[in-house]
Protein backbone atom coordinates (compact mmCIF):
# COMPACT_ATOMS: atom_id res chain seq x y z
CA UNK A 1 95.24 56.91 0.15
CA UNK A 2 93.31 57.47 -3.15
CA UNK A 3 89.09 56.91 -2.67
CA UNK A 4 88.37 53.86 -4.04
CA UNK A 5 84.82 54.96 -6.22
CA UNK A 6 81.93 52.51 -6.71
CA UNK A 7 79.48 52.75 -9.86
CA UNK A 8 75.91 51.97 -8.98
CA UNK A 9 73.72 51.13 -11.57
CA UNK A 10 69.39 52.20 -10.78
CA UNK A 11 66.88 49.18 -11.30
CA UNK A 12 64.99 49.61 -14.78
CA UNK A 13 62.44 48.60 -13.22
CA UNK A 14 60.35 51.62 -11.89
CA UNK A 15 65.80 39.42 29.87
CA UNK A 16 66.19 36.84 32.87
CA UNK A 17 69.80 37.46 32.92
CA UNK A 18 72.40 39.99 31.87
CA UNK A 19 71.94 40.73 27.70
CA UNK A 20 74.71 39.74 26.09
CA UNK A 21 76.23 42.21 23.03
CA UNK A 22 74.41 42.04 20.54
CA UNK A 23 76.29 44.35 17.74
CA UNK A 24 80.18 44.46 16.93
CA UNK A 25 82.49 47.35 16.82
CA UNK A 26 83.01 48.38 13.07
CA UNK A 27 86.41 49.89 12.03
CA UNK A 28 86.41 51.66 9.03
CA UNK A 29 89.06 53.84 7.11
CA UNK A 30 87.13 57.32 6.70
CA UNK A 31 90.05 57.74 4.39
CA UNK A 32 88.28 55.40 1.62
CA UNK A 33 84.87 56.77 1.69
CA UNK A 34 83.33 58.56 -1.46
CA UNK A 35 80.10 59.43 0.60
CA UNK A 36 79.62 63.72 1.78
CA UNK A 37 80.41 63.97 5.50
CA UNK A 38 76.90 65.37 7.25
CA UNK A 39 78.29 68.52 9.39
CA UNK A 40 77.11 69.60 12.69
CA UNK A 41 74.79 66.45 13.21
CA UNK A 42 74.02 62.48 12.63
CA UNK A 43 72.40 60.40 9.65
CA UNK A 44 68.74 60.40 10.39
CA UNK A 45 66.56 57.54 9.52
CA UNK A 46 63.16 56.90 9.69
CA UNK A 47 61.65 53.04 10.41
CA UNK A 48 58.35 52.58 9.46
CA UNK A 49 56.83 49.66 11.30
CA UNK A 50 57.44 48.77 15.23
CA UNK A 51 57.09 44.82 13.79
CA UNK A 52 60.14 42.84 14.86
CA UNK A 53 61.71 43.70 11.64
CA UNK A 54 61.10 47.82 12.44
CA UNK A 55 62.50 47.16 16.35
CA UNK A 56 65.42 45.18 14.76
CA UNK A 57 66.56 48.07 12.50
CA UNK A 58 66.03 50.79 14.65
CA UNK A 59 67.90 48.96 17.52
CA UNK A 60 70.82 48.38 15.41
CA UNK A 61 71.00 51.97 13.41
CA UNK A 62 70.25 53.75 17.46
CA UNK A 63 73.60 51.36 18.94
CA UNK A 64 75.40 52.53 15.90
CA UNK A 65 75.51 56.28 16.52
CA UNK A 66 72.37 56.92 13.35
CA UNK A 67 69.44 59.50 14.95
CA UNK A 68 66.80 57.08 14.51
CA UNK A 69 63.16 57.54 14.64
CA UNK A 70 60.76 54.49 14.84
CA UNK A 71 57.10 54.82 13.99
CA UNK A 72 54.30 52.39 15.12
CA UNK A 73 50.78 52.89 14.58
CA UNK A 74 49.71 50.95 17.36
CA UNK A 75 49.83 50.98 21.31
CA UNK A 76 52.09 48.13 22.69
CA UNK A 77 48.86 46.30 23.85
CA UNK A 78 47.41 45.53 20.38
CA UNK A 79 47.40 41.68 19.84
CA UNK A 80 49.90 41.07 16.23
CA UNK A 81 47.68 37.87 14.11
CA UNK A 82 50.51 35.52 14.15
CA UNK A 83 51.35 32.10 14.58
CA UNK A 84 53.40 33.16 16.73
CA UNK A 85 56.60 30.37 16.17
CA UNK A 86 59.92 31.63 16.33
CA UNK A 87 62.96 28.81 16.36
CA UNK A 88 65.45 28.30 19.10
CA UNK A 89 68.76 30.25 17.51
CA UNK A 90 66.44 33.63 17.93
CA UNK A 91 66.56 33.24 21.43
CA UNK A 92 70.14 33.89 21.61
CA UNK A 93 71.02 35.37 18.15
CA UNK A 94 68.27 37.98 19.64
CA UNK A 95 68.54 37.55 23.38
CA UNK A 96 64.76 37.08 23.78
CA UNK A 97 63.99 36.18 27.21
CA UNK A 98 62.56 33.08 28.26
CA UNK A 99 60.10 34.54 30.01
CA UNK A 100 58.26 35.79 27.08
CA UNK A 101 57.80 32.73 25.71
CA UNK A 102 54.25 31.14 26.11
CA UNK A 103 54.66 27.20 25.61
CA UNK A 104 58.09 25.67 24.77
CA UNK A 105 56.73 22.85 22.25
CA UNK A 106 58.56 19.34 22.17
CA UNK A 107 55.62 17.71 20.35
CA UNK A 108 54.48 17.93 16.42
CA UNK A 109 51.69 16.40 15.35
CA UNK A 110 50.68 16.65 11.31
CA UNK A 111 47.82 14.70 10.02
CA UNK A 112 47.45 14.11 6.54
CA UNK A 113 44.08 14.31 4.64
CA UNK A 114 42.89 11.34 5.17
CA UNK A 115 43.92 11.94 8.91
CA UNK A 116 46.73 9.66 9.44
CA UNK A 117 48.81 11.10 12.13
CA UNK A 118 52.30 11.10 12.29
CA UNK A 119 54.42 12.80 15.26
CA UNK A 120 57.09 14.96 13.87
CA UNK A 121 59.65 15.36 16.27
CA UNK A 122 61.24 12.16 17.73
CA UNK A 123 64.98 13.77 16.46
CA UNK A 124 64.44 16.62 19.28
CA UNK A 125 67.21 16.70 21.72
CA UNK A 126 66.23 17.19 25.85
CA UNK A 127 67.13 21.25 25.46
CA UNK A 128 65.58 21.92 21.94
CA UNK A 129 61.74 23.01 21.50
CA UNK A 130 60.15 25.39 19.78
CA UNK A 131 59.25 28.27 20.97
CA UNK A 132 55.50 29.80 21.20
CA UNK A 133 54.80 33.40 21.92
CA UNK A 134 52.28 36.36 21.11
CA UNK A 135 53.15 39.05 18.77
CA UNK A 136 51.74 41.92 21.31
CA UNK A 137 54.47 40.69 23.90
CA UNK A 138 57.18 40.16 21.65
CA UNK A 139 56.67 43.33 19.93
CA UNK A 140 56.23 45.61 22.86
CA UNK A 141 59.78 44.11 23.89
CA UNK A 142 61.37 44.51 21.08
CA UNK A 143 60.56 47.98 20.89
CA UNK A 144 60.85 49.00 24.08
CA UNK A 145 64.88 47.72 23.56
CA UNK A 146 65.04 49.51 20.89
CA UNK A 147 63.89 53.15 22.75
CA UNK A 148 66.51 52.05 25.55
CA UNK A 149 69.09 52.01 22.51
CA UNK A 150 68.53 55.15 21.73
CA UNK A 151 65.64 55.31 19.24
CA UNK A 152 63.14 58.01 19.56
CA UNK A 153 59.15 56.21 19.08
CA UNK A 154 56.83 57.91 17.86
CA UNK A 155 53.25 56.47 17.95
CA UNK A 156 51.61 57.97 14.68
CA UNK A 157 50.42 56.63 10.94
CA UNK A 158 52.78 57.26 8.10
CA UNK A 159 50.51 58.82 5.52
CA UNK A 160 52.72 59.04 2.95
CA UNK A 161 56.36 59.88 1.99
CA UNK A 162 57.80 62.58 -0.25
CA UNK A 163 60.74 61.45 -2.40
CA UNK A 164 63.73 63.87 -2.59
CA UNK A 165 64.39 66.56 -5.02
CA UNK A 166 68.03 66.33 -5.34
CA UNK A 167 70.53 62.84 -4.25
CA UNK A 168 71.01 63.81 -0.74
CA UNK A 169 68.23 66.00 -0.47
CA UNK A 170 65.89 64.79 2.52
CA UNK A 171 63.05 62.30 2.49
CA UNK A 172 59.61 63.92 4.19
CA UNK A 173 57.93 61.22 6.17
CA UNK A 174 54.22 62.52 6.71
CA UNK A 175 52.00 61.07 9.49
CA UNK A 176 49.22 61.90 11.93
CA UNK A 177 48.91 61.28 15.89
CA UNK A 178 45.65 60.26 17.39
CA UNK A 179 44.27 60.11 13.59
CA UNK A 180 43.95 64.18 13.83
CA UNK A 181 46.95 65.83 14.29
CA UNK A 182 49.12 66.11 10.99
CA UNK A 183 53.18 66.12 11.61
CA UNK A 184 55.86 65.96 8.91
CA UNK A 185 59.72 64.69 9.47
CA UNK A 186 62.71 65.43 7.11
CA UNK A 187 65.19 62.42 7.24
CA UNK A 188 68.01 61.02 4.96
CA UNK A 189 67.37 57.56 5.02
CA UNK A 190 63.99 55.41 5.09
CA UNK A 191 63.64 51.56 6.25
CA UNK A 192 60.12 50.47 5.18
CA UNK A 193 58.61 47.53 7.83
CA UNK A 194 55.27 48.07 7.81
CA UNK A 195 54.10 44.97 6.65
CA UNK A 196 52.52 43.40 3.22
CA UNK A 197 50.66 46.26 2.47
CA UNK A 198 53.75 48.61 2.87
CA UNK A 199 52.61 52.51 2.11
CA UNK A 200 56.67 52.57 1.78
CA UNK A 201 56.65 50.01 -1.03
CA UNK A 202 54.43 51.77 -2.96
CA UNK A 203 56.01 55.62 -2.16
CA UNK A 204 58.83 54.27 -4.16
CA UNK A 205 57.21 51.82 -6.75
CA UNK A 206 59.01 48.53 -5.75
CA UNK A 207 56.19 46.88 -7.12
CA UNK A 208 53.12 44.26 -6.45
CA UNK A 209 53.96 40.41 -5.23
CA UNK A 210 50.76 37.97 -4.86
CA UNK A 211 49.72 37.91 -1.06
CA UNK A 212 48.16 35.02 0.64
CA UNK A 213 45.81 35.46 3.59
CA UNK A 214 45.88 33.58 6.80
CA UNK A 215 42.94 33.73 8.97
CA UNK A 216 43.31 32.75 13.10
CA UNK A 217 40.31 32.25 16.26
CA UNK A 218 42.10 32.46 19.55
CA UNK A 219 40.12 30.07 21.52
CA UNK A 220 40.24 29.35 25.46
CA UNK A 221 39.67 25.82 26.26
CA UNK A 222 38.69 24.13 29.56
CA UNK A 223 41.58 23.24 31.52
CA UNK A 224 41.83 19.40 30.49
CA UNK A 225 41.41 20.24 26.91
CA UNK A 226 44.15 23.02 27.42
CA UNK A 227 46.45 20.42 28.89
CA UNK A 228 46.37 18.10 25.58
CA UNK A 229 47.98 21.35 23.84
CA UNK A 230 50.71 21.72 26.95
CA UNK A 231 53.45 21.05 24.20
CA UNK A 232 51.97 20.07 21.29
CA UNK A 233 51.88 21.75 18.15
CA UNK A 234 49.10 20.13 15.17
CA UNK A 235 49.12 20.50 11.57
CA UNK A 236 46.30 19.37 9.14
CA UNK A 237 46.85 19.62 5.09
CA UNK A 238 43.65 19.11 3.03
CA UNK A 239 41.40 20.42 0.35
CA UNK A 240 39.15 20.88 3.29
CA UNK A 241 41.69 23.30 4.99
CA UNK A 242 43.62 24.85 2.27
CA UNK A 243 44.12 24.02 -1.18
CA UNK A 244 47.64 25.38 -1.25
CA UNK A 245 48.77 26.07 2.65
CA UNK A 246 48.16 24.14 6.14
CA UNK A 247 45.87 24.27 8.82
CA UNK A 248 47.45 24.83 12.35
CA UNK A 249 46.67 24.92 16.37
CA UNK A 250 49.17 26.04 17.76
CA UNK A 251 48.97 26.75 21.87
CA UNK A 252 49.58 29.87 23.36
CA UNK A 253 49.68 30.78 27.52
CA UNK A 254 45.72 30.25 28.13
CA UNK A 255 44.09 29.57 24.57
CA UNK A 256 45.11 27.60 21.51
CA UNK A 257 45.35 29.40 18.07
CA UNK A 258 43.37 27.72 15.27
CA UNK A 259 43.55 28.65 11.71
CA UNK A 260 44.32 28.49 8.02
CA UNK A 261 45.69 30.22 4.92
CA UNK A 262 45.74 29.99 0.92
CA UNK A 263 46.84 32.45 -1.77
CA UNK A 264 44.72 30.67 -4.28
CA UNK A 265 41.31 31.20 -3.11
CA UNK A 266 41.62 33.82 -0.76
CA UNK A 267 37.55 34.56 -0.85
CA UNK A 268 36.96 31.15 0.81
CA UNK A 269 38.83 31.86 3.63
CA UNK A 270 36.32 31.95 5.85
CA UNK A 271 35.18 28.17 4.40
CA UNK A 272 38.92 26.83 5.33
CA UNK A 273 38.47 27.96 8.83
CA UNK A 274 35.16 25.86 8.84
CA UNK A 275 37.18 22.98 7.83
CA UNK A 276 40.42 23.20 10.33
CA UNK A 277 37.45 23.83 13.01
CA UNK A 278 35.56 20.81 11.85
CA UNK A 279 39.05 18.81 11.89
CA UNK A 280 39.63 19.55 15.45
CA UNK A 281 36.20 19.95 16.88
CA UNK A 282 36.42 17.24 19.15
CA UNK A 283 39.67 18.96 21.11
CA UNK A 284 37.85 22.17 20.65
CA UNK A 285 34.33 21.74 22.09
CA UNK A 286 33.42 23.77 24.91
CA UNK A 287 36.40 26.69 23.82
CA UNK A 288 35.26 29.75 23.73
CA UNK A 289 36.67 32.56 21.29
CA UNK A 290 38.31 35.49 22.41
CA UNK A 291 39.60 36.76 19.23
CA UNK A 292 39.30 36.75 15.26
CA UNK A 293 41.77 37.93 13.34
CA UNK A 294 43.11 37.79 10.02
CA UNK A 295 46.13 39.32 7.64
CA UNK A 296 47.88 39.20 4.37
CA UNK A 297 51.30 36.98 3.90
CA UNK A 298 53.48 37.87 0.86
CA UNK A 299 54.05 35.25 -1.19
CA UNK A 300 57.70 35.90 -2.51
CA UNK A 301 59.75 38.95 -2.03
CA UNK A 302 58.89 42.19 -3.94
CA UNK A 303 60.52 43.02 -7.29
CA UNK A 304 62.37 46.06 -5.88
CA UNK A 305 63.39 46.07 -2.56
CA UNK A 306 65.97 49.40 -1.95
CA UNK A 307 65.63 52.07 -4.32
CA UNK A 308 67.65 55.78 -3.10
CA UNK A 309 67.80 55.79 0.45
CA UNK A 310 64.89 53.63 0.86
CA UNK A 311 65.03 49.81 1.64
CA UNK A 312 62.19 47.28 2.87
CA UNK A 313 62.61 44.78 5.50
CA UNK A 314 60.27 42.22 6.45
CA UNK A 315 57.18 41.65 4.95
CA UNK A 316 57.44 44.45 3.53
CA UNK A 317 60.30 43.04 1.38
CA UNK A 318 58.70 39.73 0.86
CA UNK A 319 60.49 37.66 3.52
CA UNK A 320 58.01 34.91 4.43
CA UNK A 321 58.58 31.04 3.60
CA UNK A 322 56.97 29.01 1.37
CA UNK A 323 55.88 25.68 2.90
CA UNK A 324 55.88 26.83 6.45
CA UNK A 325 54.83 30.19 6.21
CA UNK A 326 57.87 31.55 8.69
CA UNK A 327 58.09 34.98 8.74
CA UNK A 328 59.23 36.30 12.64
CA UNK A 329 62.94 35.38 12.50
CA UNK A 330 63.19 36.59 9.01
CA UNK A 331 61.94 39.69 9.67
CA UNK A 332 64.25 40.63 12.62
CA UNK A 333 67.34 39.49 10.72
CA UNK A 334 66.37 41.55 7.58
CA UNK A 335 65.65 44.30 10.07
CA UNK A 336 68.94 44.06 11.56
CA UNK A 337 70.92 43.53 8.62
CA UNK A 338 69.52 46.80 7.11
CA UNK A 339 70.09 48.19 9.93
CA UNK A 340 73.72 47.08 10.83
CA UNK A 341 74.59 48.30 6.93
CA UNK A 342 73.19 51.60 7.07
CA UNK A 343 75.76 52.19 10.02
CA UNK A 344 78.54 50.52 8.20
CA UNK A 345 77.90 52.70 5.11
CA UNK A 346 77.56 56.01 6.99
CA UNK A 347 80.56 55.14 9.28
CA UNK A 348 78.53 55.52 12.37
CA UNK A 349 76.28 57.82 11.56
CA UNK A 350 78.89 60.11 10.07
CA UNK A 351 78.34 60.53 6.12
CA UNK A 352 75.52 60.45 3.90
CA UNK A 353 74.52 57.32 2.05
CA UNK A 354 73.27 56.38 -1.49
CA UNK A 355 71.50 53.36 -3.41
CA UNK A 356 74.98 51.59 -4.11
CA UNK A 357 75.55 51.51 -0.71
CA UNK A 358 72.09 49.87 0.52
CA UNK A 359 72.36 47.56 -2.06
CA UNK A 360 76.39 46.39 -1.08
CA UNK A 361 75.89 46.11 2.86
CA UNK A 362 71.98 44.85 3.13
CA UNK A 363 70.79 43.31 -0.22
CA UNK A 364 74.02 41.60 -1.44
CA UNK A 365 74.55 40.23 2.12
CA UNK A 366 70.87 39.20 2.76
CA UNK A 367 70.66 37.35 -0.96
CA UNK A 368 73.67 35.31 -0.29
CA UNK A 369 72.70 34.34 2.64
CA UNK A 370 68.70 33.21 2.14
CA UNK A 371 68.03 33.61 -1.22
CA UNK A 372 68.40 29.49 -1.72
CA UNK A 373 66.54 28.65 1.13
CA UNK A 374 63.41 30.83 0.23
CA UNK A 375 63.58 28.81 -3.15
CA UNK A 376 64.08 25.29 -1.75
CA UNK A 377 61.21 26.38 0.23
CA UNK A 378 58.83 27.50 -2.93
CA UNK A 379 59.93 24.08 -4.72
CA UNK A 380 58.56 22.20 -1.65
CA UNK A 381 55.63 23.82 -1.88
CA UNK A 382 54.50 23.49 -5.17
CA UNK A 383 55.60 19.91 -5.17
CA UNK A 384 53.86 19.19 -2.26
CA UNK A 385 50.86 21.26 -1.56
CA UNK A 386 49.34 21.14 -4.84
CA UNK A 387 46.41 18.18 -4.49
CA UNK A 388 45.84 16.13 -1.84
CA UNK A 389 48.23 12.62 -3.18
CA UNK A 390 50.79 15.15 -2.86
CA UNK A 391 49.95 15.96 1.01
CA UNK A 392 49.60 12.34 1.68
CA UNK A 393 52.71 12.30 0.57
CA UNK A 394 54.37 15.09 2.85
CA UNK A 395 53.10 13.23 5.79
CA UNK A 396 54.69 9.99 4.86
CA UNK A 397 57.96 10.95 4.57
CA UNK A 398 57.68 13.36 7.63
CA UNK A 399 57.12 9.82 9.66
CA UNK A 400 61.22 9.52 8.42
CA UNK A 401 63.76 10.47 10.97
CA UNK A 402 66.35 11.22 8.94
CA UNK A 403 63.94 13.74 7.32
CA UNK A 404 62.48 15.22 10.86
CA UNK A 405 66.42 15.52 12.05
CA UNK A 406 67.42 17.36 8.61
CA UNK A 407 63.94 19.61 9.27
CA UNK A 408 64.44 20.27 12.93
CA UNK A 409 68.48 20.75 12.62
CA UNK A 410 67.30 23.53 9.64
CA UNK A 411 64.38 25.57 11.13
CA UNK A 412 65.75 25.25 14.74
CA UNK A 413 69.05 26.96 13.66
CA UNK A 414 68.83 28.73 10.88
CA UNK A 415 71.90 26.11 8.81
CA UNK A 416 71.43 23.86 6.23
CA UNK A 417 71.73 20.43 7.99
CA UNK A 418 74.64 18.05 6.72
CA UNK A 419 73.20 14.73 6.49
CA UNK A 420 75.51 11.08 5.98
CA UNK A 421 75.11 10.34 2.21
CA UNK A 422 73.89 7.38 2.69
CA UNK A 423 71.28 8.45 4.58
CA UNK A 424 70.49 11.48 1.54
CA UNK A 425 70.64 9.00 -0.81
CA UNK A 426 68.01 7.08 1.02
CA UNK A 427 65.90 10.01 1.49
CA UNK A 428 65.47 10.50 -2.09
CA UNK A 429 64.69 7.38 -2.85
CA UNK A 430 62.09 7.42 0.01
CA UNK A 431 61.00 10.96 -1.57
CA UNK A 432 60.41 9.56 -4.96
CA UNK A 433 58.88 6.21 -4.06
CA UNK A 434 56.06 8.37 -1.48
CA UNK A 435 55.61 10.45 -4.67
CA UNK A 436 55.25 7.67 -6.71
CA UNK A 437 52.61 5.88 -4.55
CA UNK A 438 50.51 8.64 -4.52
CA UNK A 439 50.54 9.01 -8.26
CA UNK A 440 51.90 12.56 -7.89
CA UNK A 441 54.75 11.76 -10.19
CA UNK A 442 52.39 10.88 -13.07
CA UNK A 443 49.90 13.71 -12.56
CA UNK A 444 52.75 15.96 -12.81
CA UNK A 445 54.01 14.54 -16.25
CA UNK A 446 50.54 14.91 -17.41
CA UNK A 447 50.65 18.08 -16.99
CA UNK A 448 53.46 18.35 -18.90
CA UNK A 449 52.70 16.78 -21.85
CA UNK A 450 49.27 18.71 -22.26
């Protein structure tokens, strides 16, 4: 059978029961690939980042048959700042188990900023919730799957990475252990997930995206305060909290996590946290706080995400939501996606790989699949984050069923909810008259015309 021979253009822009399987058996016809077989050894990849996104790839490329290396700078124990939500189909999808998780949350709560309450989450069947963990414990598993798969961890900093000389000349991935010793490892392929600040990213130039910053107290509260947050989750929106983000507590196995975030005024962070602490002082009173933390959230994915042999996953890519600020789930599916594609492309582990084939098996598949609900997300926010009338807004039509059932039915699951047309039709009309009432339609317009 002839090889079939792609053209690839370059950017011109410089468990509490038994797991389940979690990857499928890939058949592919060696007979069609235009990729160098490697002789006398495996692909070798190096994942930068032991993040859920990191874990996730180096999981998947270690199952299928790649010599994988994943680096992570920090010991198991470290404490990740995180909300820490993660939605119910990532239990499964990711066999996370239940154990792990710290509170399984049945309750919303998101108070506009005048205060009015409304609970979001009447629509919630008996066997959904949302799920509320730490970032050190989910972490820790996740990587320690992925060493049982077959990835070797190495706990060091990447310092930096030298490009190749030649196409399938290695990558050098530089790094030190115990901030003194200096190592260097040759490898053919490189999946950046260290985070928003990604030392990857900017190895290859993929470019700058604006970053918003979210800033979290971990605070333990006396036992009948502690019980109010059993399995409820609180949002606040407000000037006072955030000009362009939301305020959160969010409960956790023995403490509650308050905080904030903005991209706009990112110097004031500090004032925000003043205000979500103000907002819930009377819950909070006689907390204590155990731990302040704080850390960048990209605001939309990077401009160049795989360029050669190197792709970004993550945050590192740019995979957090607008509106909510979701980033966990994404970041473990991009991870494993990457992952899953780099053994596609290299047959197991078996030939080398190139741009064109990063960009066929992770980028085209990940695009298709998210790249419309990242935008839906971005309009929401800028419709209804902007001022205040447009927050009051948000929480009236989050008192709407039909709107908490299409919300839940969405996050929970990862699938655009299919709603009765009536009941759409309605929404919009609800949608427009909140906006309306608020005078956010005519402030808009406004700013239009000038």
């Amino acid at each position: 059978m002839a090889a079939k021979i792609q053209i690839c253009l370059p950017l011109l822009s410089t468990p509490t029961s038994k797991p389940k399987p979690r990857f499928q058996s890939l058949t592919i016809s060696a007979s069609k690939s235009t990729r160098p077989s490697i002789n006398g050894r495996k692909l070798r990849a190096a994942v930068i980042g032991g993040g859920p996104a990191g874990s996730s790839a180096a999981e998947a490329l270690a199952v299928g048959g790649v010599e994988t290396f994943l680096f992570e700078r920090n010991p198991p124990s470290v404490a990740k700042p995180c909300g820490g939500a993660i939605p119910l189909c990532m239990l499964e999808e990711f066999d996370i188990p239940h154990h792990l998780i710290d509170r399984h949350v049945t309750r919303m709560r998101i108070f506009s900023p005048s205060n009015i309450a409304v609970d979001f989450g009447k629509t919630l069947k008996p066997q959904e919730f949302i799920a509320m963990l730490r970032r050190e414990v989910l972490d820790s598993f996740l990587r320690s799957r992925a060493q049982t798969a077959g990835a070797n961890l190495i706990a060091g900093l990447v310092t930096g990475l030298d490009l190749p000389a030649s196409p399938n000349a290695p990558y050098t991935v530089h790094y030190t252990i115990n901030n003194s010793t200096r190592r260097s490892l040759a490898v053919d392929v490189v999946i950046g997930a260290d985070g928003a600040n990604s030392r990857v990213a900017k190895s290859i130039g993929a470019g700058g995206y604006a970053c918003a910053i979210a800033f979290q107290e971990r605070i333990k509260l006396p036992d009948e305060k502690m019980a109010y947050y059993e399995n409820l989750a609180e949002m606040y929106v407000g000037d006072d909290v955030s000009p362009d983000f939301y305020g959160w507590v969010f409960p956790k196995c023995d403490h509650v996590a308050v905080g904030t975030g903005t991209v706009r005024s990112k110097q004031d962070i500090k004032l925000y946290q003043r205000g979500i602490r103000e907002r819930v002082r009377a819950k909070i009173n006689g907390g204590k706080v155990i731990k302040v933390e704080a850390h960048p959230i990209p605001e939309h994915p990077r401009p160049v995400r795989v360029r050669g042999r190197v792709a970004l996953v993550g945050d590192a890519a740019g995979y957090v939501t607008k509106c909510s600020g979701e980033g966990i789930y994404f970041a473990a599916k991009s991870g494993r996606m990457c992952g899953n594609g780099v053994v596609k492309a290299s047959e197991g582990g078996e030939r080398m790989i190139d741009e064109c084939d990063l960009r066929r098996e992770y980028l085209k598949e990940w695009d298709a699949e998210y790249v419309s609900t990242f935008r839906f997300l971005d309009l929401l926010q800028r419709v209804f984050y902007g001022s205040n009338a447009g927050r009051e807004a948000l929480v009236e039509l989050c008192g709407d069923e039909h709107v908490q059932r299409m919300t839940f039915e969405s996050y929970l699951y990862k699938k655009l909810a299919r709603g009765r047309v009536w009941d759409d039709a309605k929404l919009l009309m609800n949608t427009i008259g909140s906006l309306v009432r608020c005078k956010v339609v005519g402030r808009q317009m406004e700013g239009l015309i000038l």
